[in-house]
PDB file of N, CA and C in Angstrom:
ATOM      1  N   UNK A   1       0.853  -1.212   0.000  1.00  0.00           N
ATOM      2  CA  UNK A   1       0.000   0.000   0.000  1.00  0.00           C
ATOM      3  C   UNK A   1       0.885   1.258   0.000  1.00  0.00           C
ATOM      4  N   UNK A   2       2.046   1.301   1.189  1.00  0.00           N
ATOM      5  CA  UNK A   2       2.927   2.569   0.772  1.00  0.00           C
ATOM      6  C   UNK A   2       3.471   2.794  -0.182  1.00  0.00           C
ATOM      7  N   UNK A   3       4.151   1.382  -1.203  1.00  0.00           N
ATOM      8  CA  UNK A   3       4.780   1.417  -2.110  1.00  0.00           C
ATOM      9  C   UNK A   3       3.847   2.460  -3.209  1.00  0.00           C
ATOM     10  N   UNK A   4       2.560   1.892  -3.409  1.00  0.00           N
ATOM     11  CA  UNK A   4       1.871   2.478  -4.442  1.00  0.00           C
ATOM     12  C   UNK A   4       1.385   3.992  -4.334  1.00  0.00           C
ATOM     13  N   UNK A   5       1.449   4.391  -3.013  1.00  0.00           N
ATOM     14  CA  UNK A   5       1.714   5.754  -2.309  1.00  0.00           C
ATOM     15  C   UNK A   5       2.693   6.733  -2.937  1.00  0.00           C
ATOM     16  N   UNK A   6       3.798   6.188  -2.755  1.00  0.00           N
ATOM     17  CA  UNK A   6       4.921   6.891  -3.034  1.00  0.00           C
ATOM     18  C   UNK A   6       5.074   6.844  -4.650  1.00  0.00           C
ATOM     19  N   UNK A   7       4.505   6.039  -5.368  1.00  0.00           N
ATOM     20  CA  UNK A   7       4.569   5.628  -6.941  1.00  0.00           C
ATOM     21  C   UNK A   7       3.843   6.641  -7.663  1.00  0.00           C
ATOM     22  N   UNK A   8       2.505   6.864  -6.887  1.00  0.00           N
ATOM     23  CA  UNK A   8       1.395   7.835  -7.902  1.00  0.00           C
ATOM     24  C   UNK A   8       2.386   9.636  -7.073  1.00  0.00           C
ATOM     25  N   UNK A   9       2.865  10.164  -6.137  1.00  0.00           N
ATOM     26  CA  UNK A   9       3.462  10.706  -5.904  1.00  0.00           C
ATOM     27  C   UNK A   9       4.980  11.004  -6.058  1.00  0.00           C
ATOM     28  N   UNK A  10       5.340  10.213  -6.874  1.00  0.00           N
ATOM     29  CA  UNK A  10       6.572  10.945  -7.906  1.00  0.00           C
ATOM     30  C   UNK A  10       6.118  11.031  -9.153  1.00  0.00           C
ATOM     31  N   UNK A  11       4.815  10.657  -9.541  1.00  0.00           N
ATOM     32  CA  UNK A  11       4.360  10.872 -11.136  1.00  0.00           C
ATOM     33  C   UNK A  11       4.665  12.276 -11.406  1.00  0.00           C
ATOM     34  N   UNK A  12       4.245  13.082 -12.571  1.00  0.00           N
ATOM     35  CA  UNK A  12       4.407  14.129 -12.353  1.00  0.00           C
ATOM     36  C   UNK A  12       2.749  14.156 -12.424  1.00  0.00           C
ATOM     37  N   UNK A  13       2.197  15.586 -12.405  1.00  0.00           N
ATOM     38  CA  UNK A  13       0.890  15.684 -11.955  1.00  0.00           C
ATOM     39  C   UNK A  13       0.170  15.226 -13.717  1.00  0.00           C
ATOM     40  N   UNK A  14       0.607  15.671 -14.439  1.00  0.00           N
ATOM     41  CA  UNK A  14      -0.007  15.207 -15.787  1.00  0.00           C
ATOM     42  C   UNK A  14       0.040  14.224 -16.068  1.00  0.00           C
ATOM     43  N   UNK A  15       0.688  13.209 -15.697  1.00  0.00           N
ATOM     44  CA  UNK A  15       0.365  11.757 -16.042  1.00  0.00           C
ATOM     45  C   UNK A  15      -0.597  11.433 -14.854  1.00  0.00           C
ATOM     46  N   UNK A  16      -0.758  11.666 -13.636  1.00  0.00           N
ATOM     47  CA  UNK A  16      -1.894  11.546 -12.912  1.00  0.00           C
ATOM     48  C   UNK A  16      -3.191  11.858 -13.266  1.00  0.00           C
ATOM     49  N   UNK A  17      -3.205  13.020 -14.086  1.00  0.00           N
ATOM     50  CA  UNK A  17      -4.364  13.529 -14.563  1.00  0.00           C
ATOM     51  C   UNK A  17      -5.027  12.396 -15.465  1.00  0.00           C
ATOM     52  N   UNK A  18      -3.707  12.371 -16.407  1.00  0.00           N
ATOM     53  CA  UNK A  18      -4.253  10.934 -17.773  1.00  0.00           C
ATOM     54  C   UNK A  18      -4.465   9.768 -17.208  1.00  0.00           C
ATOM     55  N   UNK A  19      -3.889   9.384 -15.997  1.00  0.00           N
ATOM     56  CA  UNK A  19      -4.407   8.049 -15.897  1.00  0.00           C
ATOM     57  C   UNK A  19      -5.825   8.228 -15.380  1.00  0.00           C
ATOM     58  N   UNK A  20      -6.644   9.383 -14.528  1.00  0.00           N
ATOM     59  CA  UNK A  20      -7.412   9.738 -14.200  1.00  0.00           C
ATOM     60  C   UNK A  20      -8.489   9.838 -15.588  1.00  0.00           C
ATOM     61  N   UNK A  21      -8.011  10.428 -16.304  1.00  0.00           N
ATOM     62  CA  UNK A  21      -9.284  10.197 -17.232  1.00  0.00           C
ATOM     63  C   UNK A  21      -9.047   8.943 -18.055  1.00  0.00           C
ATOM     64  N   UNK A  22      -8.328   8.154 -18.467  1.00  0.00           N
ATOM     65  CA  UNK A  22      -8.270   6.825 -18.753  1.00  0.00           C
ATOM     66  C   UNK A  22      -9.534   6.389 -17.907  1.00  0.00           C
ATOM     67  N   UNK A  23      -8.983   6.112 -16.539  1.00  0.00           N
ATOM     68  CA  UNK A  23     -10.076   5.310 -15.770  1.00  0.00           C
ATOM     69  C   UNK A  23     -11.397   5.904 -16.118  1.00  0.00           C
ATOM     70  N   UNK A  24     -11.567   7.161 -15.903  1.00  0.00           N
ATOM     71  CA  UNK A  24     -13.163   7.631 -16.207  1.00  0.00           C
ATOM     72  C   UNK A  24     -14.126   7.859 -17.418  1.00  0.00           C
ATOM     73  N   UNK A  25     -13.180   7.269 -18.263  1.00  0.00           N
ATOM     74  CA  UNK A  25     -13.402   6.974 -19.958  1.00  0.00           C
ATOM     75  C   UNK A  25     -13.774   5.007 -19.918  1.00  0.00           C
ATOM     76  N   UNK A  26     -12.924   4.360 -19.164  1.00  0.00           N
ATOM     77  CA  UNK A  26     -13.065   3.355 -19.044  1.00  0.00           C
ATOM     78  C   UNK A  26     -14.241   3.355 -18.418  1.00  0.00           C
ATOM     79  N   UNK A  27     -15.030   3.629 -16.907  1.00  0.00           N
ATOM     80  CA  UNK A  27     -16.478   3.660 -16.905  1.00  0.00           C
ATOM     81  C   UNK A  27     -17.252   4.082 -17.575  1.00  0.00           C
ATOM     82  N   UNK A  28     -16.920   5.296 -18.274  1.00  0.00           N
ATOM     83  CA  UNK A  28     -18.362   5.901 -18.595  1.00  0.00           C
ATOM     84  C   UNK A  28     -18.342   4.764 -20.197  1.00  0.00           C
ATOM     85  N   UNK A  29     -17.312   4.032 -20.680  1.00  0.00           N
ATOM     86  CA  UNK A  29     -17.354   3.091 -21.877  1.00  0.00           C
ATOM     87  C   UNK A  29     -18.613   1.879 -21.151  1.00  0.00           C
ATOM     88  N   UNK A  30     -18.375   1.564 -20.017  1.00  0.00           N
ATOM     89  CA  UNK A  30     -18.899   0.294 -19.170  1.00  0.00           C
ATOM     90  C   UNK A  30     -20.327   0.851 -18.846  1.00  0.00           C
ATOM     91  N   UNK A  31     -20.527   1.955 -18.915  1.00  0.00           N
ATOM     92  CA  UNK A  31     -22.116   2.272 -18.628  1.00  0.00           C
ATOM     93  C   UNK A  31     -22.806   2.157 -19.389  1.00  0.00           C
ATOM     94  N   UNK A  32     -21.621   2.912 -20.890  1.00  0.00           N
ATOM     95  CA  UNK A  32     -22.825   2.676 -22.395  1.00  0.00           C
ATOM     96  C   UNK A  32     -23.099   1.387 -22.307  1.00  0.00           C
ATOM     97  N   UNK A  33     -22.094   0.871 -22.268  1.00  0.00           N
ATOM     98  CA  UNK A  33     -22.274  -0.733 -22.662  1.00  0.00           C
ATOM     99  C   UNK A  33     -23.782  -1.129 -21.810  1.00  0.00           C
ATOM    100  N   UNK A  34     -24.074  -0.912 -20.750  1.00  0.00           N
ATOM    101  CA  UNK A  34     -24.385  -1.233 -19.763  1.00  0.00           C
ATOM    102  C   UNK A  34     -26.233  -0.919 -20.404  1.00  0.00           C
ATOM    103  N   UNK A  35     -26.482   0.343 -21.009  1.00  0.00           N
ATOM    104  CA  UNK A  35     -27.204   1.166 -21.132  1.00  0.00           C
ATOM    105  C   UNK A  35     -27.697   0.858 -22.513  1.00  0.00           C
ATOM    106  N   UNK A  36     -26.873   0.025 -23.117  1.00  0.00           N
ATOM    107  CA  UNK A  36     -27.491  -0.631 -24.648  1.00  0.00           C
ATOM    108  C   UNK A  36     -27.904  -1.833 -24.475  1.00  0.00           C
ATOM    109  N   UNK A  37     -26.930  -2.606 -23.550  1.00  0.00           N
ATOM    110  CA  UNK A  37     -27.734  -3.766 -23.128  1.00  0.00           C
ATOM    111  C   UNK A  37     -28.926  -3.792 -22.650  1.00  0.00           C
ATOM    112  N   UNK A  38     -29.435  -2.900 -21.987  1.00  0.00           N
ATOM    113  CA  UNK A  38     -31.068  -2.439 -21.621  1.00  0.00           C
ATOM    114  C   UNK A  38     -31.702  -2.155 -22.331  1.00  0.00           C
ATOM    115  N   UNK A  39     -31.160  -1.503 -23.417  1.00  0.00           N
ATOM    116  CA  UNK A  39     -32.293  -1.263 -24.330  1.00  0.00           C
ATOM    117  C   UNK A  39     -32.732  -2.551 -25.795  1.00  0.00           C
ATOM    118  N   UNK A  40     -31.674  -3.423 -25.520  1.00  0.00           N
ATOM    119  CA  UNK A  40     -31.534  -4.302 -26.598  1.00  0.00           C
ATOM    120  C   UNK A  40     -32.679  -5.510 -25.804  1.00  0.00           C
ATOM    121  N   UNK A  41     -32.728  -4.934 -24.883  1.00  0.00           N
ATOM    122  CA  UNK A  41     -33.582  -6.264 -23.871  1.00  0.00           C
ATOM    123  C   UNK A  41     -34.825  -5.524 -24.391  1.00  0.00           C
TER     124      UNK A  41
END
């Protein structure tokens, strides 16, 4: 747990940012998905 502490805190802040919207591109991809499957039902 500290290790990964100290890992996202030498990033510099812009690659924090990108991995930040990576991940929140990756849900909001998992909702469409989520949200067509409902409608295909």
């Amino acid at each position: 747990m500290k290790k990964s502490k100290k890992k996202k805190a030498s990033l510099p802040k812009e690659e924090q940012v990108i991995g930040k919207g990576v991940k929140e591109s990756e849900l909001n991809e998992k909702r469409l998905r989520k949200l067509k499957s409902k409608k295909k039902q």
